[in-house]
N, C-alpha and C. Protein backbone atom coordinates (compact mmCIF):
# COMPACT_ATOMS: atom_id res chain seq x y z
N UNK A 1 -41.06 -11.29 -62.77
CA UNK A 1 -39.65 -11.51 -63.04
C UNK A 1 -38.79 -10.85 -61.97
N UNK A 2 -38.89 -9.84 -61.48
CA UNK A 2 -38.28 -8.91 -60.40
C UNK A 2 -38.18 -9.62 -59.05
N UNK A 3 -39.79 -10.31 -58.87
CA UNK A 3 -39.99 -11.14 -57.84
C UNK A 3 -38.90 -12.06 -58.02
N UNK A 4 -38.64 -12.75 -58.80
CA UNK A 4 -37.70 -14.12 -59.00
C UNK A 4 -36.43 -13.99 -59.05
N UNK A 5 -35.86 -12.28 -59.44
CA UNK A 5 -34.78 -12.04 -59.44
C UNK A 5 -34.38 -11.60 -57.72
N UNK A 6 -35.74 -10.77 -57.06
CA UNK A 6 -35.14 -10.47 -55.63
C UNK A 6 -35.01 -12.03 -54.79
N UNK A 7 -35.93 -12.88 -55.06
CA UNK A 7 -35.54 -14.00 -54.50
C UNK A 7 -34.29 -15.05 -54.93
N UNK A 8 -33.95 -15.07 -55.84
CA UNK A 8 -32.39 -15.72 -56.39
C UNK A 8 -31.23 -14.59 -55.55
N UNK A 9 -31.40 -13.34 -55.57
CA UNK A 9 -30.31 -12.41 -54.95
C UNK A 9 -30.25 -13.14 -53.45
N UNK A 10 -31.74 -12.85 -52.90
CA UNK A 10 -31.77 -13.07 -51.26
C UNK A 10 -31.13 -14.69 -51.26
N UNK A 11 -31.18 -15.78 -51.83
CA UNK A 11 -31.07 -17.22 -51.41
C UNK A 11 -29.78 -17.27 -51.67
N UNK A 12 -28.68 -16.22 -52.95
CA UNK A 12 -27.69 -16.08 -52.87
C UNK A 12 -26.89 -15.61 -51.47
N UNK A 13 -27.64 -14.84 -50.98
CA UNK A 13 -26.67 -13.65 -49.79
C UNK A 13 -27.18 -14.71 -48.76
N UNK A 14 -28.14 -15.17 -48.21
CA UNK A 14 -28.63 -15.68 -47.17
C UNK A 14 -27.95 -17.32 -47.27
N UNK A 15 -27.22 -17.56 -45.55
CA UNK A 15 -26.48 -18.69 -45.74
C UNK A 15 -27.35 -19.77 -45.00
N UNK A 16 -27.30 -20.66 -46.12
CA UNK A 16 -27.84 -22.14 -45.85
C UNK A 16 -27.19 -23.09 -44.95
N UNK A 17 -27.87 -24.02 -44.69
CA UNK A 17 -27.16 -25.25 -43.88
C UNK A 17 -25.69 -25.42 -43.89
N UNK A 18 -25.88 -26.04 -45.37
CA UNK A 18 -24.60 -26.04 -45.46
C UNK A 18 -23.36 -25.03 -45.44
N UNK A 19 -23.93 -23.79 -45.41
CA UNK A 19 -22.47 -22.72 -45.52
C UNK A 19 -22.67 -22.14 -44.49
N UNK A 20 -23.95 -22.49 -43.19
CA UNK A 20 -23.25 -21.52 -42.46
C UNK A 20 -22.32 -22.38 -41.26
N UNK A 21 -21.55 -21.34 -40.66
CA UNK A 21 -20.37 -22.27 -39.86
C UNK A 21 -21.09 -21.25 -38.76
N UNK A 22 -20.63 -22.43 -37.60
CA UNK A 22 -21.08 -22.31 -36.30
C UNK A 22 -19.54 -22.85 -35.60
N UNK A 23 -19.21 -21.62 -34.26
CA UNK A 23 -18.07 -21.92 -33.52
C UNK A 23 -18.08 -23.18 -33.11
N UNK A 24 -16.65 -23.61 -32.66
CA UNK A 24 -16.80 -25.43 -32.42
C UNK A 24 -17.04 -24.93 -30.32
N UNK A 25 -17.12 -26.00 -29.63
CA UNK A 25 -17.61 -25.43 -28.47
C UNK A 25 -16.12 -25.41 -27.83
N UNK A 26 -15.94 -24.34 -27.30
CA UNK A 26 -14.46 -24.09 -26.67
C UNK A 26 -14.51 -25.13 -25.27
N UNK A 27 -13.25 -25.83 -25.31
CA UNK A 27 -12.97 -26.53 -23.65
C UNK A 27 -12.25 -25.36 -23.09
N UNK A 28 -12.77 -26.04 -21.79
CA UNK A 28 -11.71 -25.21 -20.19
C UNK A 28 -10.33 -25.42 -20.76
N UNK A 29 -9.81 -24.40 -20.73
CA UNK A 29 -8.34 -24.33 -21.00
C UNK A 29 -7.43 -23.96 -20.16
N UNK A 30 -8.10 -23.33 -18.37
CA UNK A 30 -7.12 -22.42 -17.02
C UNK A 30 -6.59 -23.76 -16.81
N UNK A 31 -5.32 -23.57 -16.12
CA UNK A 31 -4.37 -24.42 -15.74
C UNK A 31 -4.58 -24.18 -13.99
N UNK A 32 -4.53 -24.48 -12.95
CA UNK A 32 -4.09 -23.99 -11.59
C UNK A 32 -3.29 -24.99 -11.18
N UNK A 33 -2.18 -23.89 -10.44
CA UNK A 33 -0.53 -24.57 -9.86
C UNK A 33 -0.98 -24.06 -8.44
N UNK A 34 -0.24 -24.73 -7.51
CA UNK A 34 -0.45 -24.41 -6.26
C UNK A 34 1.19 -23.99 -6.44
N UNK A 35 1.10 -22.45 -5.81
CA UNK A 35 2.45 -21.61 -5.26
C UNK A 35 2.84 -21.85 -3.74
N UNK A 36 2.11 -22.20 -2.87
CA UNK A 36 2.25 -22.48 -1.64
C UNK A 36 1.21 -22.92 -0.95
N UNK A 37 1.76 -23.93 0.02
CA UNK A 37 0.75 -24.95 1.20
C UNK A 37 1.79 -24.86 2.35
N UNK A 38 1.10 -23.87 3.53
CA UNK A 38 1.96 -24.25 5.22
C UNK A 38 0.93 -23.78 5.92
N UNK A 39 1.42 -23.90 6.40
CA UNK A 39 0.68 -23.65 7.91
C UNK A 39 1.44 -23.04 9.15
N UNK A 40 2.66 -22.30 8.66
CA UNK A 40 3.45 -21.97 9.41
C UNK A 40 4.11 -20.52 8.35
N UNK A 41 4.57 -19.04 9.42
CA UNK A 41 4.77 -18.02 8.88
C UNK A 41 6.02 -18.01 8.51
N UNK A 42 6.77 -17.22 7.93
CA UNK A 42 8.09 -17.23 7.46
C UNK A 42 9.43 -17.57 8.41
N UNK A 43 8.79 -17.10 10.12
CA UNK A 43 9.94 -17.02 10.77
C UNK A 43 9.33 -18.45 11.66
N UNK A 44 8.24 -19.21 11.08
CA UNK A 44 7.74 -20.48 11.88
C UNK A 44 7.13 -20.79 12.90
N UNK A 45 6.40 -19.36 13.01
CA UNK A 45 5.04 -19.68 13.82
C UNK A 45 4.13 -20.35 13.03
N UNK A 46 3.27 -20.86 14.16
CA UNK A 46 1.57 -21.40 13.26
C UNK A 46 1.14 -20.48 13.22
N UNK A 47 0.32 -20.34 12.02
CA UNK A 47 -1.04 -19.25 11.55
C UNK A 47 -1.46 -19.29 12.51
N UNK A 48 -2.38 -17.72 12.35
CA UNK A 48 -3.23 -17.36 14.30
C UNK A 48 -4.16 -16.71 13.24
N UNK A 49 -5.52 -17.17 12.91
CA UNK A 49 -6.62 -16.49 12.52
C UNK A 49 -7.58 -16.11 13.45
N UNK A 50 -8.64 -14.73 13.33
CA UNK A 50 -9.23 -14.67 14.05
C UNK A 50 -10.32 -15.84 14.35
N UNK A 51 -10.86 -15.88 15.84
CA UNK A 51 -11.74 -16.62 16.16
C UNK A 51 -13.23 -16.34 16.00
N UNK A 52 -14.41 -16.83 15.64
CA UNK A 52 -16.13 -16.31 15.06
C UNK A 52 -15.56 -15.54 14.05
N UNK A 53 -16.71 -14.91 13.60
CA UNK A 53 -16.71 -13.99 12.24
C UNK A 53 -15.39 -13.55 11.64
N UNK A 54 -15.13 -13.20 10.70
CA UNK A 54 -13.71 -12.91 10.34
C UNK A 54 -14.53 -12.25 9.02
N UNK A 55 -13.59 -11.38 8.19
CA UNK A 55 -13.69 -10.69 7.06
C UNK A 55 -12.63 -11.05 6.70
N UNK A 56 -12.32 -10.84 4.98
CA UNK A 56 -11.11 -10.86 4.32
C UNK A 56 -11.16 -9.54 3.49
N UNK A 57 -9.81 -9.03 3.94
CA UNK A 57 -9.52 -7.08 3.74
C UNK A 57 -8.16 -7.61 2.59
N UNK A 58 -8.00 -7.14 1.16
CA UNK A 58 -6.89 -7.22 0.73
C UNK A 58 -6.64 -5.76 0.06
N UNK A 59 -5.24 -5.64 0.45
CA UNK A 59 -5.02 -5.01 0.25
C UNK A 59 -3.47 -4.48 -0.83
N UNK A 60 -3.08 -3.47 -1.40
CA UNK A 60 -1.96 -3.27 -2.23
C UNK A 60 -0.98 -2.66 -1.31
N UNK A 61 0.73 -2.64 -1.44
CA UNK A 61 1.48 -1.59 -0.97
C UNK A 61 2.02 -1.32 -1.91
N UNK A 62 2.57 -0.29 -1.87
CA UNK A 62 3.79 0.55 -3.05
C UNK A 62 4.85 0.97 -1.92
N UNK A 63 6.09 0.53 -2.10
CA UNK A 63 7.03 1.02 -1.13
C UNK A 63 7.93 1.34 -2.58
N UNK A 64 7.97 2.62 -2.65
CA UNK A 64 9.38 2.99 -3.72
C UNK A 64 10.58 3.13 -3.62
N UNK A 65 11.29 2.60 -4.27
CA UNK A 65 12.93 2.57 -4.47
C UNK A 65 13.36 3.00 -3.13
N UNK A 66 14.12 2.11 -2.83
CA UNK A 66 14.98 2.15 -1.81
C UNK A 66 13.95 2.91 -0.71
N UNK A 67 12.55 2.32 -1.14
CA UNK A 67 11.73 3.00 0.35
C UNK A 67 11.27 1.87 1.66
N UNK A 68 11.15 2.47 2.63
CA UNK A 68 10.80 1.79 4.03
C UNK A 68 9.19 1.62 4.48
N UNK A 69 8.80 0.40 5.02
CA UNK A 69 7.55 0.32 5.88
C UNK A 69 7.51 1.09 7.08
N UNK A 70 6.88 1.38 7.93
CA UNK A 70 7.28 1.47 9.24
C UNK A 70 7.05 0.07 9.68
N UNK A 71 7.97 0.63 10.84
CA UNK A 71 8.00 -0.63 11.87
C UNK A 71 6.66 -1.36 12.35
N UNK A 72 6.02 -2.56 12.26
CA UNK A 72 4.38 -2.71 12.51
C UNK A 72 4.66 -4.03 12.87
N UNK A 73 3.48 -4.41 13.34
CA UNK A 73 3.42 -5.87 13.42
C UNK A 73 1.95 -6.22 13.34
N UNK A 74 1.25 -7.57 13.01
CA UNK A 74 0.46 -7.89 12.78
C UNK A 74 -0.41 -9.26 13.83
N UNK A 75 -1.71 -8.49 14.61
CA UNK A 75 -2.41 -9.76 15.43
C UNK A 75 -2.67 -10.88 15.04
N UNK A 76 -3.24 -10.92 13.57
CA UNK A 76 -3.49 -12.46 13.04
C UNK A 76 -2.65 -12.28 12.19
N UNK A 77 -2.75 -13.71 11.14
CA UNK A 77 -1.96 -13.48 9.85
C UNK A 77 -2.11 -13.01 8.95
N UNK A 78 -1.13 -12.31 8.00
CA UNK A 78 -1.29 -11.90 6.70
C UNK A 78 -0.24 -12.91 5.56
N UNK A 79 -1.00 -12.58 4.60
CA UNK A 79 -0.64 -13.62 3.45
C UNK A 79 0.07 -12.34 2.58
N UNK A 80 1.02 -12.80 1.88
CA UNK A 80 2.13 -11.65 1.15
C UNK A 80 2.20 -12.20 -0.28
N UNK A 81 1.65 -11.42 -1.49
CA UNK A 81 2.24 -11.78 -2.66
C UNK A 81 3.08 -10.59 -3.39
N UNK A 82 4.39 -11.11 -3.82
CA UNK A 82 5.59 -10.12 -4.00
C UNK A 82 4.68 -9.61 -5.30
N UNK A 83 4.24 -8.86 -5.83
CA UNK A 83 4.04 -8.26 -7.37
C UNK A 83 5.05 -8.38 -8.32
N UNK A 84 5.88 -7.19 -7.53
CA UNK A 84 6.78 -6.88 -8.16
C UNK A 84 7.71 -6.43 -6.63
N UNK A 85 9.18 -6.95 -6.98
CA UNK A 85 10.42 -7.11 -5.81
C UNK A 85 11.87 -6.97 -6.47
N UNK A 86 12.60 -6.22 -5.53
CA UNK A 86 12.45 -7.72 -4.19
C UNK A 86 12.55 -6.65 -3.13
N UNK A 87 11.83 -7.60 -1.97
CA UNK A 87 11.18 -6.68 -0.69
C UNK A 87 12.29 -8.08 0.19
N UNK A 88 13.06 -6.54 1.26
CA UNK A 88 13.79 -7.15 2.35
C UNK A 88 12.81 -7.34 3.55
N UNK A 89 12.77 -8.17 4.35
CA UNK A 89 11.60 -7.82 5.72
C UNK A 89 12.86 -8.32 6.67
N UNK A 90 13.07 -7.37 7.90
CA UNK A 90 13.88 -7.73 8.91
C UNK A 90 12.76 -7.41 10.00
N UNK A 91 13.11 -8.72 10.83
CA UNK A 91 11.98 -8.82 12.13
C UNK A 91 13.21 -8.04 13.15
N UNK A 92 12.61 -6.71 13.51
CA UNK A 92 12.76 -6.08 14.94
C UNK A 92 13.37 -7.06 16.10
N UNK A 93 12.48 -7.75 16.58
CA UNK A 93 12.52 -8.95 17.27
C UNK A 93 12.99 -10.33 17.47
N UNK A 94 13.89 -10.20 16.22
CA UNK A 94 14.80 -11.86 16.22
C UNK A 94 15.69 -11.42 15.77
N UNK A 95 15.79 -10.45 14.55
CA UNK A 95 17.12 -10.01 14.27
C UNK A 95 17.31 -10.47 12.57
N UNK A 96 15.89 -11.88 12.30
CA UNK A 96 16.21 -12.24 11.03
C UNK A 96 15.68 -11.66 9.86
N UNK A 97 16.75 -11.55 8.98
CA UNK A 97 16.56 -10.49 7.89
C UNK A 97 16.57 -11.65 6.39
N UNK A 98 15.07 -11.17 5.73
CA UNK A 98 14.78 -12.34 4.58
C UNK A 98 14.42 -11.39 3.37
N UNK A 99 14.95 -11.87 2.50
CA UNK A 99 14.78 -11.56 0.93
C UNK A 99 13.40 -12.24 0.35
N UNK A 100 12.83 -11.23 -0.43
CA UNK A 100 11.81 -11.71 -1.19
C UNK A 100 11.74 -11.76 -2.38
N UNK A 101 11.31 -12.04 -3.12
CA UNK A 101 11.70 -11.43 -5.00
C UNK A 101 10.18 -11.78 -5.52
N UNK A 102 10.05 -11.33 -6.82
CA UNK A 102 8.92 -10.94 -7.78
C UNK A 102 8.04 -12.32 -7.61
N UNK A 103 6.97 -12.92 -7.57
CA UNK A 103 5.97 -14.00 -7.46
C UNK A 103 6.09 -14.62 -6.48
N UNK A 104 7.30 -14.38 -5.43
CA UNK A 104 7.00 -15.26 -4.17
C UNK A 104 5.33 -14.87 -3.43
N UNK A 105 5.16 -15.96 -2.20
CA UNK A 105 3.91 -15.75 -1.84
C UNK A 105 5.02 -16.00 -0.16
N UNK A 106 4.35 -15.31 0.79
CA UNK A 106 4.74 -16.19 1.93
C UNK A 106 4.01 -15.65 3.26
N UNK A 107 3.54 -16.22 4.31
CA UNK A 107 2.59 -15.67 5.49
C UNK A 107 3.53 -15.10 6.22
N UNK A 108 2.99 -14.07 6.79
CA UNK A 108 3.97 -12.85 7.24
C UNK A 108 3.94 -12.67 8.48
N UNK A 109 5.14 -12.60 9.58
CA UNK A 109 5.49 -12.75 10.97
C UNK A 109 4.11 -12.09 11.92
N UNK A 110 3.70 -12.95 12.80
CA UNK A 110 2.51 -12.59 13.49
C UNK A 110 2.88 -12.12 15.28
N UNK A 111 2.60 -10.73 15.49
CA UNK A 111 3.35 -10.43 17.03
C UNK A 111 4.71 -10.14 16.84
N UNK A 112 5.14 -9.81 15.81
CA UNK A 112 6.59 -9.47 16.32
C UNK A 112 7.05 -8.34 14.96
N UNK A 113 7.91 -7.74 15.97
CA UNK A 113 7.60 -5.94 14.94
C UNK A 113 8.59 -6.18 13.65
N UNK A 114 8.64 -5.63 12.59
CA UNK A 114 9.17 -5.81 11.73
C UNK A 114 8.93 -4.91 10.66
N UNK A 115 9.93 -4.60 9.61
CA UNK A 115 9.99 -3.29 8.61
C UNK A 115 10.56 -4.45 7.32
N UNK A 116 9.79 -3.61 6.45
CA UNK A 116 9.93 -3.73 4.97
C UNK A 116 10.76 -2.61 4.04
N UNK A 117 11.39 -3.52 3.30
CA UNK A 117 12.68 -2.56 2.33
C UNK A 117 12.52 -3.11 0.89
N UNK A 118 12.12 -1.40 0.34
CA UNK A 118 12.32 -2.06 -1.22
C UNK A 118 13.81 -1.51 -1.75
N UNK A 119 14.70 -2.61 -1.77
CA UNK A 119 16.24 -2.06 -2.29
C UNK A 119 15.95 -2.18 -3.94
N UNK A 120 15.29 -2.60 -4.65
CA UNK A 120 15.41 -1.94 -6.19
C UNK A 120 15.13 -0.94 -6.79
N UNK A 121 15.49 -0.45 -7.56
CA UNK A 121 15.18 0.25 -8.91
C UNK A 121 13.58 0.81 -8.85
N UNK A 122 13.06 -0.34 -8.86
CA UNK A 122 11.69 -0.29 -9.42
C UNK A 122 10.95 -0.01 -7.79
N UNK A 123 11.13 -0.45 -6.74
CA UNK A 123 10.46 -0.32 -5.34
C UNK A 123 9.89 -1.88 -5.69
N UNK A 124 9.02 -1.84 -4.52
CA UNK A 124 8.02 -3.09 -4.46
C UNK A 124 6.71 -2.52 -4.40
N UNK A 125 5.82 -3.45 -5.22
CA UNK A 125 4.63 -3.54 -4.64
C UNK A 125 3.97 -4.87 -3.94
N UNK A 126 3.10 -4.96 -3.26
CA UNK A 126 2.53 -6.26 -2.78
C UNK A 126 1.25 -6.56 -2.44
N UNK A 127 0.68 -7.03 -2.55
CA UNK A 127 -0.55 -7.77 -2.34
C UNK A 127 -0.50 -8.19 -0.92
N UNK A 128 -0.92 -7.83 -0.07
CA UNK A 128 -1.74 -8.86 0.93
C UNK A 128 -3.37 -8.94 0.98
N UNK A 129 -3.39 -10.02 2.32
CA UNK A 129 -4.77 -10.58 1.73
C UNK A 129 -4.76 -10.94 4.07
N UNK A 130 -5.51 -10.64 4.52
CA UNK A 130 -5.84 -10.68 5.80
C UNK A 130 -7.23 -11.30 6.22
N UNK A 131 -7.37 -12.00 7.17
CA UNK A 131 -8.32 -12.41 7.74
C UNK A 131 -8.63 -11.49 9.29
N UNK A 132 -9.85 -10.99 9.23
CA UNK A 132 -9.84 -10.00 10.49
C UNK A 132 -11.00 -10.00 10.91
N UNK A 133 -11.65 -9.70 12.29
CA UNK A 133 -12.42 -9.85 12.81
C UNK A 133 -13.46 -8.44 12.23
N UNK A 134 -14.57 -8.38 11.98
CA UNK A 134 -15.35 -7.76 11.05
C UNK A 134 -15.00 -6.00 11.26
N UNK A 135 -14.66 -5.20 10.72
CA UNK A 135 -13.82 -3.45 10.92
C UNK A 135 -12.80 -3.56 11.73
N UNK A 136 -11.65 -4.47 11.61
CA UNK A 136 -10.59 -4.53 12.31
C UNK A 136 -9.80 -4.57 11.52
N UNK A 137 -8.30 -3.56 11.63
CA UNK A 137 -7.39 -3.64 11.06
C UNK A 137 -6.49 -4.50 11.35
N UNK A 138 -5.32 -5.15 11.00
CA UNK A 138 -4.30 -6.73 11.08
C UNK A 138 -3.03 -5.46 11.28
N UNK A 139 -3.16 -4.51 11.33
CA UNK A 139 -2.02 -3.47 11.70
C UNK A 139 -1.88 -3.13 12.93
N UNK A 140 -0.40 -2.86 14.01
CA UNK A 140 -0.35 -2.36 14.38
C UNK A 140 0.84 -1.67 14.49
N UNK A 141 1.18 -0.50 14.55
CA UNK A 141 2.44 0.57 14.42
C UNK A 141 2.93 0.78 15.65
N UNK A 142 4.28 1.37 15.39
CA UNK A 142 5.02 1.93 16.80
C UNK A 142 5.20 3.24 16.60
């Protein structure tokens, strides 16, 4: 009798065909938007990537409130995503001075010197993303 009672308990607790539920199969649900397609840098040069081997170095900045880059410029190109902005960049060398703000993306002046300004509150941070010939930095300072 004990036997018949532990087996009625177990067929109670233990789920059958019919009761047990199985997840339904999840679809792909990512969306992708394209933020930008050129081939040309902010002030309208063509991209200059390195030539043979190349690495990709990315990297973060933090420039705080009302803080400055130094003056630098870059041999190949770099790719710029605003984080968080808005970041002023005035090119040394032409004189033109461009506003950036929070999710812009844009390829960043190649050969010609130029400084970064975070005029908000908050500073900027940014993402770049470089193509460089294998332990080579895309920096150079004055």
């Amino acid at each position: 009798m004990k036997a018949i009672l532990a087996l009625v308990a177990a067929m109670a607790i233990a789920p059958t065909e019919s009761t047990a539920t199985s997840a339904p199969a999840r679809e792909p649900n990512a969306v992708s938007k394209e933020v930008i397609r050129t081939a040309m840098t902010v002030s309208g040069q063509l991209l200059r990537l390195p030539q043979g081997k190349a690495e990709m170095v990315a990297y973060t900045v933090e420039i705080p409130a009302d803080g400055l880059t130094t003056i630098h410029q870059h041999p190949w190109s770099r790719f710029v995503y605003v984080e968080r902005g808005p970041l002023t960049v005035t090119d040394q060398d032409t004189g033109q001075v461009q506003q950036f703000q929070t999710g812009q993306v844009f390829g960043e002046v190649v050969a010609q010197w130029h400084q970064g300004h975070a005029p908000g509150p908050r500073g900027a941070r940014l993402v770049v993303i470089d193509l460089v010939p294998p332990g080579v930095t895309n920096m150079k300072m004055r």
